[in-house]
N, C-alpha and C. Protein backbone atom coordinates (compact mmCIF):
# COMPACT_ATOMS: atom_id res chain seq x y z
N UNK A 1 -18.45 -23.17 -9.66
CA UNK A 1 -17.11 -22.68 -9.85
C UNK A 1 -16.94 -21.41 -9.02
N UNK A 2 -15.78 -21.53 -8.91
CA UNK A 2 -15.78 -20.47 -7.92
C UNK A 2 -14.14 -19.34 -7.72
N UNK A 3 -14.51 -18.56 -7.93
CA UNK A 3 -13.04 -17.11 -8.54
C UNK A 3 -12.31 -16.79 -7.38
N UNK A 4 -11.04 -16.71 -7.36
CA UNK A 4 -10.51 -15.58 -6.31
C UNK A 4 -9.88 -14.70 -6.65
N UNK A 5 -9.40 -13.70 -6.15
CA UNK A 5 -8.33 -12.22 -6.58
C UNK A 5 -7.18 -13.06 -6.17
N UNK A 6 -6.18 -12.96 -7.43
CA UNK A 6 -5.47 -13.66 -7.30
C UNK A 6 -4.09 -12.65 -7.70
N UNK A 7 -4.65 -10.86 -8.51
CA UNK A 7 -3.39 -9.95 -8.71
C UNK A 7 -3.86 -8.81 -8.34
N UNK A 8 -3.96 -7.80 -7.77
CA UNK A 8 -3.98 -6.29 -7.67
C UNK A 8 -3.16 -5.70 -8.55
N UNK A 9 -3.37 -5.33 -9.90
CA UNK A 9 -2.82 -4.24 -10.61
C UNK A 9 -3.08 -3.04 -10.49
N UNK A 10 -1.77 -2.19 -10.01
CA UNK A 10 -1.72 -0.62 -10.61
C UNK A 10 -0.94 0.04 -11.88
N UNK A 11 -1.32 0.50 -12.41
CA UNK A 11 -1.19 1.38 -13.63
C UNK A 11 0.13 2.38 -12.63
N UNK A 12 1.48 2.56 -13.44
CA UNK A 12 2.79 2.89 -12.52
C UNK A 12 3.35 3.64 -13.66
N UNK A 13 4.09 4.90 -13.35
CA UNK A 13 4.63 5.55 -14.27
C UNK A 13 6.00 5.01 -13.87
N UNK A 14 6.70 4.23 -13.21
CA UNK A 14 7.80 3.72 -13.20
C UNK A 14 7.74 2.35 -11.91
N UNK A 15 7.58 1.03 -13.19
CA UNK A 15 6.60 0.25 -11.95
C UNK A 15 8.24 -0.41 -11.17
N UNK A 16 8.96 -0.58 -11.39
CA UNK A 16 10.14 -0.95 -10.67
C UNK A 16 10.18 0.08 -9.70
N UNK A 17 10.00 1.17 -9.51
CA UNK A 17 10.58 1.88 -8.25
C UNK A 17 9.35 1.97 -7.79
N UNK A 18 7.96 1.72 -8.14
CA UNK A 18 6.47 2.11 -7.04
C UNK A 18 6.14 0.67 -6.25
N UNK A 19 7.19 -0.54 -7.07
CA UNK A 19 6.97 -1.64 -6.48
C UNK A 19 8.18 -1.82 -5.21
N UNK A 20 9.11 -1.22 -5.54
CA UNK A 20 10.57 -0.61 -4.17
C UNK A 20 9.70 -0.62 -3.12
N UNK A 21 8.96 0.61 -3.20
CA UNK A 21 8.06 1.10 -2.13
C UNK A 21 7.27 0.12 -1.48
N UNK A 22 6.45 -0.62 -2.16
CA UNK A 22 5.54 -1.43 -1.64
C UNK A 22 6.02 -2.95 -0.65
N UNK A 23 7.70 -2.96 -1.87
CA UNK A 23 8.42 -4.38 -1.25
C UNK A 23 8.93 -4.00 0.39
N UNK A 24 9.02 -2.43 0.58
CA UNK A 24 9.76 -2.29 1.86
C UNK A 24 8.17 -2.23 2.94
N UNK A 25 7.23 -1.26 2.28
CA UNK A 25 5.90 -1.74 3.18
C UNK A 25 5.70 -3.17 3.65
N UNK A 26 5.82 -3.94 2.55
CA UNK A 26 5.09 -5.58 2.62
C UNK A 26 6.22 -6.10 3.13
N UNK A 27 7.53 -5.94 3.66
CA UNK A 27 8.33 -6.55 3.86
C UNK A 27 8.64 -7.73 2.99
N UNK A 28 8.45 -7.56 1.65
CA UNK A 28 8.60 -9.07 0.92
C UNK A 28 10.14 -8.54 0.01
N UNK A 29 10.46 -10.14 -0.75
CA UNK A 29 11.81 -9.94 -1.47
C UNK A 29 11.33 -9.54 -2.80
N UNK A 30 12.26 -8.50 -3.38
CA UNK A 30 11.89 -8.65 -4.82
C UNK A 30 12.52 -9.67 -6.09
N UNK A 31 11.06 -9.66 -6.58
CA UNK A 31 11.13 -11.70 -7.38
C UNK A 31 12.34 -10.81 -8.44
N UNK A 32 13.20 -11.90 -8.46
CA UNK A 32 14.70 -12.18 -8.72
C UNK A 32 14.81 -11.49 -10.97
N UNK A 33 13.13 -11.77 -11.46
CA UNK A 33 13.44 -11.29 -12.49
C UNK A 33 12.58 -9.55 -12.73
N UNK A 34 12.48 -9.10 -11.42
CA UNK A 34 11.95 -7.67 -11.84
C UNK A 34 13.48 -6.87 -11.95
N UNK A 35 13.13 -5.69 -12.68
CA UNK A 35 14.78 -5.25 -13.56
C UNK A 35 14.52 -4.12 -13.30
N UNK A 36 15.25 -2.85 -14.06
CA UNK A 36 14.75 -1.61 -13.49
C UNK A 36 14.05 -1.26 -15.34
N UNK A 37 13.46 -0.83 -15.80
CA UNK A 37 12.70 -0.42 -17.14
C UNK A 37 12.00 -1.34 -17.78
N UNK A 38 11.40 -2.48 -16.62
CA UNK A 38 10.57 -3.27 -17.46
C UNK A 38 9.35 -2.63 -17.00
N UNK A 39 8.61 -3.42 -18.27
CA UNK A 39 6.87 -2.78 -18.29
C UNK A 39 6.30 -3.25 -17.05
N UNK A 40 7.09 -4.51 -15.93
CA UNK A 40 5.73 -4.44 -14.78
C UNK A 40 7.14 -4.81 -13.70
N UNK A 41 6.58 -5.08 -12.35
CA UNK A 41 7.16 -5.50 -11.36
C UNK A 41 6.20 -5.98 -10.38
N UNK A 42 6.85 -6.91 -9.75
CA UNK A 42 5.71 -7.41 -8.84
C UNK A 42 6.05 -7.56 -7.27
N UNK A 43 5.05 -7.24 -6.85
CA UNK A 43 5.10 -7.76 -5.16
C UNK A 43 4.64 -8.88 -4.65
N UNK A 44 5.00 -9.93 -4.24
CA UNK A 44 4.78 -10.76 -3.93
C UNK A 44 4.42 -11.72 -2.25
N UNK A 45 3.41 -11.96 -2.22
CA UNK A 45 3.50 -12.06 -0.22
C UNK A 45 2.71 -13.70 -0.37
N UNK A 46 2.82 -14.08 0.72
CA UNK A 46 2.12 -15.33 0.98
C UNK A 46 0.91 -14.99 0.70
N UNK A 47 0.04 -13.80 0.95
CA UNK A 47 -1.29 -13.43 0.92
C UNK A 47 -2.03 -13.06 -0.39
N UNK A 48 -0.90 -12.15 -0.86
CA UNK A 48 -1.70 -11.44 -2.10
C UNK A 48 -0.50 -11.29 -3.20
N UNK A 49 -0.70 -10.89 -4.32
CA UNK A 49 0.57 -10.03 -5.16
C UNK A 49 -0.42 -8.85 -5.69
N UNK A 50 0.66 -8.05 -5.55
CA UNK A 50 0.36 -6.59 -6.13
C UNK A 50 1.10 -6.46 -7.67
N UNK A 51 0.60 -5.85 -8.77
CA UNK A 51 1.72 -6.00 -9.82
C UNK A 51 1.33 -4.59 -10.45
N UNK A 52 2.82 -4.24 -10.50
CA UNK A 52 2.80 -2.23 -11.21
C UNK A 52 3.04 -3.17 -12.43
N UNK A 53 2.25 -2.12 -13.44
CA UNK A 53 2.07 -2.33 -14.63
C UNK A 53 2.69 -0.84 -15.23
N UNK A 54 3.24 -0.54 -16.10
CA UNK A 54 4.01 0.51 -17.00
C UNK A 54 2.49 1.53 -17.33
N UNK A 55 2.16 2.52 -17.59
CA UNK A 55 1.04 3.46 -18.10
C UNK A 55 1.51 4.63 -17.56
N UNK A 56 2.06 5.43 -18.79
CA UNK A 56 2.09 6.91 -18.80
C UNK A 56 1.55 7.89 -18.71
N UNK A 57 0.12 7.46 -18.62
CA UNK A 57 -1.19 8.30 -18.11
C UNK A 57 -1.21 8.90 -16.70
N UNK A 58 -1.45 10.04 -16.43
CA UNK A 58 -1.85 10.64 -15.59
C UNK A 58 -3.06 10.00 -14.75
N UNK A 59 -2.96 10.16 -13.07
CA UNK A 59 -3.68 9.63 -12.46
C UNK A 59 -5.02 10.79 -12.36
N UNK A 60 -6.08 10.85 -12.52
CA UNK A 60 -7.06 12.08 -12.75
C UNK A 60 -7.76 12.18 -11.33
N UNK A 61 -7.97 11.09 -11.13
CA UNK A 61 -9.24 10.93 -10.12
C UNK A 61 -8.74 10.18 -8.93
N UNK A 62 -9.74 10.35 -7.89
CA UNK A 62 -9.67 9.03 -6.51
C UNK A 62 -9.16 7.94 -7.17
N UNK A 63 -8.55 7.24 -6.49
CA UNK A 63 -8.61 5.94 -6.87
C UNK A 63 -10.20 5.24 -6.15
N UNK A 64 -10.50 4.27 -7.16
CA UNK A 64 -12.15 3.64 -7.12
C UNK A 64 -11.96 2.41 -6.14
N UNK A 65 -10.21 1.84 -6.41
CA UNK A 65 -10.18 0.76 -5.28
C UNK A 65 -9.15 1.34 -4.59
N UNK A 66 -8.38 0.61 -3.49
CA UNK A 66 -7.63 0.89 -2.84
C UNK A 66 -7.10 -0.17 -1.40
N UNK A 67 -5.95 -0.08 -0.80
CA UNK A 67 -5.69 -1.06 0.10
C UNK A 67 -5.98 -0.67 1.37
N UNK A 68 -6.20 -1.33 2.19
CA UNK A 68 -6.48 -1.25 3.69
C UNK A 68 -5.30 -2.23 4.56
N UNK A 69 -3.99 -1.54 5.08
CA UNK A 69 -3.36 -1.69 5.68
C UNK A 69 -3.41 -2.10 7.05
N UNK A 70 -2.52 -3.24 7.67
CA UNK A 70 -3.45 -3.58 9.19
C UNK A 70 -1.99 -3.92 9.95
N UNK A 71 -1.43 -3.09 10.40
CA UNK A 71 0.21 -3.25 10.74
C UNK A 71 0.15 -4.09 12.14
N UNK A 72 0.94 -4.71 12.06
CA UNK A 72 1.23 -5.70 13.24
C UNK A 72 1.53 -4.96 14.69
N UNK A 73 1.83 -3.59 14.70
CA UNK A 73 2.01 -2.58 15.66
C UNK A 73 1.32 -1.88 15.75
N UNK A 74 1.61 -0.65 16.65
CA UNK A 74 0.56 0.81 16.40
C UNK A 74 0.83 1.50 15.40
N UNK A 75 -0.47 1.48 14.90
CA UNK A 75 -1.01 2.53 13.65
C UNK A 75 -0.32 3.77 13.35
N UNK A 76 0.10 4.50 14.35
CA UNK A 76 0.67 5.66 14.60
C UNK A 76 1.95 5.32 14.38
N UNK A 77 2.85 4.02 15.15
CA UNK A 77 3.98 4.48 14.31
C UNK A 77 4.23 4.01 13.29
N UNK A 78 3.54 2.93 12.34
CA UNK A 78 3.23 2.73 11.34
C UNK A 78 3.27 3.69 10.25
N UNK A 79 2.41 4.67 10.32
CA UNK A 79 2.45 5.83 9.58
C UNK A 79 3.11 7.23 9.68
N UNK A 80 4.07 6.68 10.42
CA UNK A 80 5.53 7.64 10.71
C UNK A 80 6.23 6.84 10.07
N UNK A 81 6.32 5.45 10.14
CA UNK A 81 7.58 4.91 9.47
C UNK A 81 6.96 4.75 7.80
N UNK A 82 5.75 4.99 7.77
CA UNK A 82 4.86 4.70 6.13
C UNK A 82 5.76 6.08 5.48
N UNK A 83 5.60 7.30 6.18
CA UNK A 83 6.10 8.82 5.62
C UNK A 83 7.77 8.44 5.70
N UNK A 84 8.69 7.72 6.31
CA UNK A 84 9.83 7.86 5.95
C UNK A 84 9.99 7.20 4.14
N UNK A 85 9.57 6.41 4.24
CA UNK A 85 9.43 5.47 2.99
C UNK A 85 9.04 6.41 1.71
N UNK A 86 8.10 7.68 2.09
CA UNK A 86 8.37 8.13 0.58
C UNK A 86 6.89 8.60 0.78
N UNK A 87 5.61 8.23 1.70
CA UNK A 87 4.37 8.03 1.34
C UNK A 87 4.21 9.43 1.94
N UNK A 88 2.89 10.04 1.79
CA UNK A 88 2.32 10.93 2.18
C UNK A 88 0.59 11.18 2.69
N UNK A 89 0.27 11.94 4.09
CA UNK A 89 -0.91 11.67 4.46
C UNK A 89 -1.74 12.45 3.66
N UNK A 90 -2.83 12.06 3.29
CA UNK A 90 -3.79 12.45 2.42
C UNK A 90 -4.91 13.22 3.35
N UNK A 91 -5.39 12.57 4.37
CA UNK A 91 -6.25 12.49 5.25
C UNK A 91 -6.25 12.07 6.25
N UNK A 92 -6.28 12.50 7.67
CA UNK A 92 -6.40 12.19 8.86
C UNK A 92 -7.23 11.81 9.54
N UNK A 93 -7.90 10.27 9.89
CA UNK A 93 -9.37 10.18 10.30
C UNK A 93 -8.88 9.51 12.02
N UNK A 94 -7.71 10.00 12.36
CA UNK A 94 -7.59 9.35 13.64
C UNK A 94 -8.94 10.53 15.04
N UNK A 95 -9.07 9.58 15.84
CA UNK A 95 -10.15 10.15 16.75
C UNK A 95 -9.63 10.47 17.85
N UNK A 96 -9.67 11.62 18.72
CA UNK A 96 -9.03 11.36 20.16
C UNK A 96 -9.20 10.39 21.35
N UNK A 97 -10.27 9.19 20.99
CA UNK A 97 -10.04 8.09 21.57
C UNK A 97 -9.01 7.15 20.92
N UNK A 98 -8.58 7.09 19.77
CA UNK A 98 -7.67 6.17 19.41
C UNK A 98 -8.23 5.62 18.19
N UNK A 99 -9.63 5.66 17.71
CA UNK A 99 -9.97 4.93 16.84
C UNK A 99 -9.75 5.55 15.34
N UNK A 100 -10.19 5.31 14.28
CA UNK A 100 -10.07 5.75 12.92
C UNK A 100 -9.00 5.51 12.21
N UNK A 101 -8.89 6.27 11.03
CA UNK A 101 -7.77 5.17 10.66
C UNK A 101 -6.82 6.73 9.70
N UNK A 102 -5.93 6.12 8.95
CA UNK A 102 -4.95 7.95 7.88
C UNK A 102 -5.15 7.12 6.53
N UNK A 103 -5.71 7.80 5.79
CA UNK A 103 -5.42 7.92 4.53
C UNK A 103 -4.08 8.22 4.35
N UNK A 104 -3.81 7.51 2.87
CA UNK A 104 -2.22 7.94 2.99
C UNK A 104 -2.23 7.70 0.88
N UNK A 105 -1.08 8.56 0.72
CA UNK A 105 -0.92 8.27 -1.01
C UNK A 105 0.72 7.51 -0.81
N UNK A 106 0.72 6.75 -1.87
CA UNK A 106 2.00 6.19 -2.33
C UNK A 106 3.06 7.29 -3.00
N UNK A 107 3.90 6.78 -3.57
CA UNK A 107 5.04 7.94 -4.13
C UNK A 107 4.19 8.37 -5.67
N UNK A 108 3.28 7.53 -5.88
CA UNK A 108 2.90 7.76 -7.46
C UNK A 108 1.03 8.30 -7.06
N UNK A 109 0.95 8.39 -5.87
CA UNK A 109 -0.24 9.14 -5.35
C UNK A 109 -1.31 8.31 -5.64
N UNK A 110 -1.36 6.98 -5.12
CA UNK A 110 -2.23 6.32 -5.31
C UNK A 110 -2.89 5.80 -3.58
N UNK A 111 -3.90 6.26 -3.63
CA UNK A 111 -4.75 6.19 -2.29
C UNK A 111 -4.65 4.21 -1.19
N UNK A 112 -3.87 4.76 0.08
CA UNK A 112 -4.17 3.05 0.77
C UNK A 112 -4.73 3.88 2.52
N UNK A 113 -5.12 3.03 2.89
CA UNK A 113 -5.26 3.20 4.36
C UNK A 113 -4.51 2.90 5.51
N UNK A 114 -4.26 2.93 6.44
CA UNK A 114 -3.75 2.87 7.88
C UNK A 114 -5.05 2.25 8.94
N UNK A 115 -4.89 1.36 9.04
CA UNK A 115 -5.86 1.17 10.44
C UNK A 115 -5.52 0.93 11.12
N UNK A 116 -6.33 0.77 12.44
CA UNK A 116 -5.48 0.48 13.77
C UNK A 116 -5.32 -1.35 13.70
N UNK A 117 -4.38 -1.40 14.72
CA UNK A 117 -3.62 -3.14 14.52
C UNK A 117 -4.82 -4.17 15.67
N UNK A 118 -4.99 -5.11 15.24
CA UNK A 118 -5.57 -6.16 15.85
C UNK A 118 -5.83 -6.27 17.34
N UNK A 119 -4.61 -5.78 18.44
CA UNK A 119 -4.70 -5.54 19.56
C UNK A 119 -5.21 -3.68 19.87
N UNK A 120 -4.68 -2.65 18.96
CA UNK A 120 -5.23 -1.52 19.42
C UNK A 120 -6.76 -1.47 19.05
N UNK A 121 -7.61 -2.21 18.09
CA UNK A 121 -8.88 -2.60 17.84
C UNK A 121 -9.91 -3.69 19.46
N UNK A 122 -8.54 -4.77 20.05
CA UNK A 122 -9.13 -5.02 21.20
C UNK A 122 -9.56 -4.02 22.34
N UNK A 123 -8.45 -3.42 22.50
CA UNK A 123 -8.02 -2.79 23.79
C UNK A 123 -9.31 -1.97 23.64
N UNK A 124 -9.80 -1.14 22.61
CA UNK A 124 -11.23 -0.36 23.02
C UNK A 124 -12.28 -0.81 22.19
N UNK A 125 -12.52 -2.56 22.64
CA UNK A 125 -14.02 -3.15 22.21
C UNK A 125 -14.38 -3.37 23.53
């Protein structure tokens, strides 16, 4: 038998508007019964679903997991258009050859990455 990841849950102090955020990242639609004050909301993609879950708890620590972003463009303006959206850089691991990647937090400060895109990964192998 054999398992797959089939939901990414985050713990959301307001999961209708941290899932806003994510629907305009992922470019996906939002599913027709998320509302604004329900306990979850979901993102939905051909690939994966992400689902904010309601928890009024304070975020304390790193996050232990986290996403790794792989934009169909350059990385760079990726994470210019990631900061219009609401997000913020955490960490800067870009290199002056081009390589590395930005930490970045969501609006509810939950840790994802930036890497470089499929062709800026060719261009310096």
């Amino acid at each position: 038998m054999t398992s797959r990841v089939r939901t990414v849950t985050f713990d959301s102090h307001n999961p209708y508007e941290l899932a806003g955020f994510w629907l305009k990242v992922l470019k996906a639609p939002r599913p027709d019964d998320d509302q604004p004050g329900d306990p979850y909301a979901a993102v939905v993609t051909d690939k994966m679903t992400l689902l904010f879950e309601q928890n009024n708890d304070e975020k304390a620590v790193k996050n232990r997991v986290h996403l790794d972003l792989e934009p169909d463009g350059p990385r760079d303006e990726e994470v210019e258009w990631l900061l219009t959206l609401g997000a913020t850089i955490a960490h800067d691991h870009r290199e002056p050859d081009g390589t590395g990647w930005v930490t970045m937090h969501d609006p509810e400060g939950n840790e994802f990455c930036v890497l470089r895109s499929a062709a800026e990964r060719a261009a310096t192998s």
